[in-house]
N, C-alpha and C. Protein backbone atom coordinates (compact mmCIF):
# COMPACT_ATOMS: atom_id res chain seq x y z
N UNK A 1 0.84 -1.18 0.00
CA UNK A 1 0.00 0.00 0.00
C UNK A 1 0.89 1.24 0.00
N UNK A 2 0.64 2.13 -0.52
CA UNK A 2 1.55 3.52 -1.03
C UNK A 2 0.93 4.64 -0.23
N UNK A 3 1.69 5.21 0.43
CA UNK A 3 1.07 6.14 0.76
C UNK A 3 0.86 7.53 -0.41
N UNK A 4 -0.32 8.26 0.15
CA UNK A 4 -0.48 9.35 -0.79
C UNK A 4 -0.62 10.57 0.02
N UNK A 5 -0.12 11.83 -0.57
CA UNK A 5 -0.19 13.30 0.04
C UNK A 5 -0.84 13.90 -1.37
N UNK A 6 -1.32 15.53 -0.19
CA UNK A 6 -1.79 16.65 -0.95
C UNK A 6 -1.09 17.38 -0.36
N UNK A 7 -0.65 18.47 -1.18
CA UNK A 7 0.02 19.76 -1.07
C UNK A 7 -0.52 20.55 -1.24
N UNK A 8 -1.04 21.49 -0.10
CA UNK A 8 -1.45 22.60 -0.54
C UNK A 8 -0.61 24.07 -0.26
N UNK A 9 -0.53 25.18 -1.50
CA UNK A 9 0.46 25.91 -1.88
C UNK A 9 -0.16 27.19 -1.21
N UNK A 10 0.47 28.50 -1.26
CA UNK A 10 -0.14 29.61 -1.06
C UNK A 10 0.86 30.78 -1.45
N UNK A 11 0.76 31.69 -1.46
CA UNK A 11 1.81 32.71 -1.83
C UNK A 11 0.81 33.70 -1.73
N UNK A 12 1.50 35.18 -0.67
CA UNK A 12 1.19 36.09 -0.25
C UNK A 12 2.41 37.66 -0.75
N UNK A 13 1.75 38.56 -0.98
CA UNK A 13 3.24 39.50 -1.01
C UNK A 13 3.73 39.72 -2.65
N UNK A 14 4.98 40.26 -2.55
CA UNK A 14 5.38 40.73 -3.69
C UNK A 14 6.45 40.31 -3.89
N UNK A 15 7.25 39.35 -5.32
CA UNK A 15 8.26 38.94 -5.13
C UNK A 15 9.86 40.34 -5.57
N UNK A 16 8.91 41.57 -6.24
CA UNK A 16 9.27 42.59 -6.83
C UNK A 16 9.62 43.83 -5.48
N UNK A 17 11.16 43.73 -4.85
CA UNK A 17 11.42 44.45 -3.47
C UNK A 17 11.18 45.96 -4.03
N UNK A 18 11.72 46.21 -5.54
CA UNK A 18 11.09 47.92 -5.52
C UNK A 18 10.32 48.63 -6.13
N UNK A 19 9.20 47.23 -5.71
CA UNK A 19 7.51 47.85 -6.52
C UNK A 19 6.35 48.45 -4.89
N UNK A 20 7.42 48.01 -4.03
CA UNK A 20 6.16 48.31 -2.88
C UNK A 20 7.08 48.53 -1.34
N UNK A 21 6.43 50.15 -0.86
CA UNK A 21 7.56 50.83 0.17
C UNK A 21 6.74 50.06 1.32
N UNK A 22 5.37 49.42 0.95
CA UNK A 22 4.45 49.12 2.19
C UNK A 22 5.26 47.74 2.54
N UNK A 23 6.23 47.92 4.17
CA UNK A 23 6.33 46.19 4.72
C UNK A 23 5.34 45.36 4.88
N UNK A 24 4.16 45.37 4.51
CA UNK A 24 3.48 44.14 4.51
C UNK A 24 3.39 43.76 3.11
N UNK A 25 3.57 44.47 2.22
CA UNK A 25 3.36 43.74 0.79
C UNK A 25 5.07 43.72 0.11
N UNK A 26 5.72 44.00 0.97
CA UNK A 26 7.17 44.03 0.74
C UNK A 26 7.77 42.58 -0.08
N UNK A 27 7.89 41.65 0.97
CA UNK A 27 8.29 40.61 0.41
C UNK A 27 7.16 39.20 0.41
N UNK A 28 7.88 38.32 -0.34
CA UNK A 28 7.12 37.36 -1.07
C UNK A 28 6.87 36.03 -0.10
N UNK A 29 5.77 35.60 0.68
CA UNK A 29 6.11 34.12 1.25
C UNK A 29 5.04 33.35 1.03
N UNK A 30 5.81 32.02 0.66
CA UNK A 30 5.59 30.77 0.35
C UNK A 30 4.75 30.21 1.19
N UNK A 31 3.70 29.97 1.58
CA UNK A 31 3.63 28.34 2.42
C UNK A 31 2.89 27.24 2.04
N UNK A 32 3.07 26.43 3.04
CA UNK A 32 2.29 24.87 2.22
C UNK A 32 2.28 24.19 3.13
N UNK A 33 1.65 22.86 3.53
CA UNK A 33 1.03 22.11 4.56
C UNK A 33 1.07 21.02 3.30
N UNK A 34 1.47 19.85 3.71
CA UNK A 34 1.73 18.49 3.27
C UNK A 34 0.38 17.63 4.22
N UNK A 35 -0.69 16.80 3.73
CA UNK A 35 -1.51 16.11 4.21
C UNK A 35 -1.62 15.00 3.57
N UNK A 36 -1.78 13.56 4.78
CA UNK A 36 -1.78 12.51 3.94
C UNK A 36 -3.62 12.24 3.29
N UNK A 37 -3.69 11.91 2.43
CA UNK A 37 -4.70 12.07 1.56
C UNK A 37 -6.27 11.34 1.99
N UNK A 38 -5.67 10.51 3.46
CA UNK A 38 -7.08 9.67 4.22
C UNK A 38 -7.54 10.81 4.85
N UNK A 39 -6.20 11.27 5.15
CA UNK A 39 -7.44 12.32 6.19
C UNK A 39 -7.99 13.93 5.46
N UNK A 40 -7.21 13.88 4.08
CA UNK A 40 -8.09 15.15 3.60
C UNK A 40 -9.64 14.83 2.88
N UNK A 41 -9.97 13.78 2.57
CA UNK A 41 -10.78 13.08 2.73
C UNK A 41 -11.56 12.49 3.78
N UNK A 42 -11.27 12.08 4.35
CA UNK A 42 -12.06 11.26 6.24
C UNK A 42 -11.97 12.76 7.35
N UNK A 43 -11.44 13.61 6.87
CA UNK A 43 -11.43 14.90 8.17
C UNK A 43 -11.74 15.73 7.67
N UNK A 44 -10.60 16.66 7.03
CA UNK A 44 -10.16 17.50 6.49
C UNK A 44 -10.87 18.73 5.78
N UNK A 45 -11.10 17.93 4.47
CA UNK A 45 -12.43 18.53 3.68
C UNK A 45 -13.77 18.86 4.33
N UNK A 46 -14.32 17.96 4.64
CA UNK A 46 -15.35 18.21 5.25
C UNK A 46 -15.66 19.09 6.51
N UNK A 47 -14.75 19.19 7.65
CA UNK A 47 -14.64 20.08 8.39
C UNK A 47 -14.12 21.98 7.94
N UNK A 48 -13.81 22.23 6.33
CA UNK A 48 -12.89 22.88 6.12
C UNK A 48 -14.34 23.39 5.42
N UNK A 49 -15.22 22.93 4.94
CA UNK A 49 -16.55 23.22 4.15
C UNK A 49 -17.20 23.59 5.37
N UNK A 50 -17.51 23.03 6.00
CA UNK A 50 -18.60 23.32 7.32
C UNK A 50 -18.14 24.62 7.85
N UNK A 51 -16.73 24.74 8.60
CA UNK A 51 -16.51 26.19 8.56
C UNK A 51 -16.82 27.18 7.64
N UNK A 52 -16.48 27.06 6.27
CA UNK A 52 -17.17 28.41 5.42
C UNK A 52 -18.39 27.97 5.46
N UNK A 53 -19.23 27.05 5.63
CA UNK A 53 -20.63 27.47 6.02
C UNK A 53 -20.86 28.31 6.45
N UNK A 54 -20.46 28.05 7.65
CA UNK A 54 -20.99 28.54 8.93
C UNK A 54 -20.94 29.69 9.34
N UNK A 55 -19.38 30.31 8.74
CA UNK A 55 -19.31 31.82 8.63
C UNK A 55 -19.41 32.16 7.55
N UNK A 56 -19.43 31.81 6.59
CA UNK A 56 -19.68 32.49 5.13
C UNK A 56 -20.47 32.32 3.91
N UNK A 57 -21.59 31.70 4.85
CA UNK A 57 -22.71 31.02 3.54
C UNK A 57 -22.34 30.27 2.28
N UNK A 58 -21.11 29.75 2.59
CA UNK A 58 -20.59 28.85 1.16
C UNK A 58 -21.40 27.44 0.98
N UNK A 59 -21.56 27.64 -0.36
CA UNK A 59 -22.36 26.43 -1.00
C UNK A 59 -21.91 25.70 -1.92
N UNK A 60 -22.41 24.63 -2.09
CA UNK A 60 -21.16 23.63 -3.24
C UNK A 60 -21.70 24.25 -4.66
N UNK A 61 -22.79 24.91 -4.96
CA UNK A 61 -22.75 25.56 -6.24
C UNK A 61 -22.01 27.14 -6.67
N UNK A 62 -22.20 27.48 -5.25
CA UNK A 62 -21.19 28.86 -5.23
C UNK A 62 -20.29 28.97 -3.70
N UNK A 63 -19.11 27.78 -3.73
CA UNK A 63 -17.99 27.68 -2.90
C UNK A 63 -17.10 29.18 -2.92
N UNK A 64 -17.07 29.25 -1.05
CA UNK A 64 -15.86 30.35 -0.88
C UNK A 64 -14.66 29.57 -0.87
N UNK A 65 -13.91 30.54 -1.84
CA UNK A 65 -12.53 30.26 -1.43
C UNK A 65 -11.78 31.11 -0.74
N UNK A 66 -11.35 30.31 0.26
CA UNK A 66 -10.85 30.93 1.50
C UNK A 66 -8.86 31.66 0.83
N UNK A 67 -9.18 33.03 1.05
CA UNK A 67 -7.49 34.35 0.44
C UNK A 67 -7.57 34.99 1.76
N UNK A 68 -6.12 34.82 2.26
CA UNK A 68 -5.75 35.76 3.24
C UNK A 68 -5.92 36.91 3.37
N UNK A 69 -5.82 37.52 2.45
CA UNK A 69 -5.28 39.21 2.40
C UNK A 69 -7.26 39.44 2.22
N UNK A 70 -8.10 38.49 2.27
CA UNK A 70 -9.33 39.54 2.29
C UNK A 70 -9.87 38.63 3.16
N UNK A 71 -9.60 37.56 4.10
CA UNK A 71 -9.67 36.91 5.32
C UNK A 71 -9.71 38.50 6.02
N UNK A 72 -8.51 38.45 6.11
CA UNK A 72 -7.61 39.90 7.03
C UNK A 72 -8.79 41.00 6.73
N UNK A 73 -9.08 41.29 5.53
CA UNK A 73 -9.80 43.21 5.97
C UNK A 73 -11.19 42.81 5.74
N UNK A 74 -11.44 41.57 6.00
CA UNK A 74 -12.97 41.12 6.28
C UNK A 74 -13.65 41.94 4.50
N UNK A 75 -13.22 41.50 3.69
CA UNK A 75 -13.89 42.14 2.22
C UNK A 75 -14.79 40.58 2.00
N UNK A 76 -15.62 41.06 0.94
CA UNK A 76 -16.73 39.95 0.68
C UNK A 76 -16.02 38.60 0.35
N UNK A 77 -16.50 37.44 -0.05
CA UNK A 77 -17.38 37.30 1.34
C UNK A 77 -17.16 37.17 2.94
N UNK A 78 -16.42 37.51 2.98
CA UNK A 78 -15.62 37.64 4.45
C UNK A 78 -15.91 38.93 5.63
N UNK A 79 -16.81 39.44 5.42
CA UNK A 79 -17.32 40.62 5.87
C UNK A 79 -17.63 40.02 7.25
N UNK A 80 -18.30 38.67 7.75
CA UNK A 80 -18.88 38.13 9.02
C UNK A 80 -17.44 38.64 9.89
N UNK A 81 -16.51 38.71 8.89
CA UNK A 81 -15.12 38.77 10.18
C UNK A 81 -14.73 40.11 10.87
N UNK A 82 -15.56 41.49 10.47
CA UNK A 82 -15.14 42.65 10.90
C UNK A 82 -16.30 43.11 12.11
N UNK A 83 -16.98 42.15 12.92
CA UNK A 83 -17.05 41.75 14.02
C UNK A 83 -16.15 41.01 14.58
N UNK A 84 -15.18 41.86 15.70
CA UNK A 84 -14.50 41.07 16.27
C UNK A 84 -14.89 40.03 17.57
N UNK A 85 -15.69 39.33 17.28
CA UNK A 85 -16.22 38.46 18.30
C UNK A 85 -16.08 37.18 17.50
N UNK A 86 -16.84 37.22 16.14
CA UNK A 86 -17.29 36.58 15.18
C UNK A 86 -15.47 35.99 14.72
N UNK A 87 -14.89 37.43 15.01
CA UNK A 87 -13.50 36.58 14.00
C UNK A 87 -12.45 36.14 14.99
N UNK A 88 -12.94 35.99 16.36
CA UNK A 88 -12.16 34.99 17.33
C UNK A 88 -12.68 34.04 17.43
N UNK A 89 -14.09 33.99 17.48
CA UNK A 89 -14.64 32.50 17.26
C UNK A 89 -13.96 31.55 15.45
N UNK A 90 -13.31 32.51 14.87
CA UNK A 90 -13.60 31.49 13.45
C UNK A 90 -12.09 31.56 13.64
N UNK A 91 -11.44 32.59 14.15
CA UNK A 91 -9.89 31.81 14.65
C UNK A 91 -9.69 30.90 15.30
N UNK A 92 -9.86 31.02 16.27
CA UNK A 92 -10.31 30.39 17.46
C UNK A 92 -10.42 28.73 16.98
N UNK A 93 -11.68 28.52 15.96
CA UNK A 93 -12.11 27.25 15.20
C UNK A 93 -10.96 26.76 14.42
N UNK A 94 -10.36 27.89 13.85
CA UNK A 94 -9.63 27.39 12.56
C UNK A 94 -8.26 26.70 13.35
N UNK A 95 -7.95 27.02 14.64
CA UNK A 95 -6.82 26.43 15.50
C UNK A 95 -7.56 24.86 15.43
N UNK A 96 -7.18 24.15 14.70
CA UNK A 96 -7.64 22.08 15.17
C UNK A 96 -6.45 21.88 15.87
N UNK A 97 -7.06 21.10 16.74
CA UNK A 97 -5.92 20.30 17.87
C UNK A 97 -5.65 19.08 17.28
């Protein structure tokens, strides 16, 4: 039996140092989370849907996709998050033990 992974990628920022004086859009970072593929399937997914339910009315005919940079200034559909009550509870959630 073989094991199998998913990679999931992300990239935030600017890889261009003298297109932007703002340090948050300054430089460029990478990240990614390696998952073995039972549990993005048997956990993963499904708990990762139920959250944008729950805060963001996502539906499997019109799915949110979850972007940092409008996570952060609560822009559509992410607006539930500029209640800060609302966006410690969905931090808060998004911490899995």
């Amino acid at each position: 039996m073989t094991n199998k992974y998913r990679m999931y990628v992300d990239e935030v920022g600017n890889p261009d140092l003298e297109s932007s004086f703002n340090p948050n859009h300054r430089f460029l970072s990478l990240t990614g989370i390696i998952i073995h593929l039972n549990y993005v399937k048997e956990a993963f997914h499904s708990e990762i849907e139920l959250l944008k339910a729950k805060y963001f009315s996502s539906h499997p005919d019109d799915p949110v996709v979850l972007h940092r940079k409008e996570l952060l200034s609560a822009k559509p559909p992410f607006q539930a998050l500029s209640d800060q009550a609302v966006r410690e509870k969905f931090d808060k959630e998004c911490w899995i033990a």
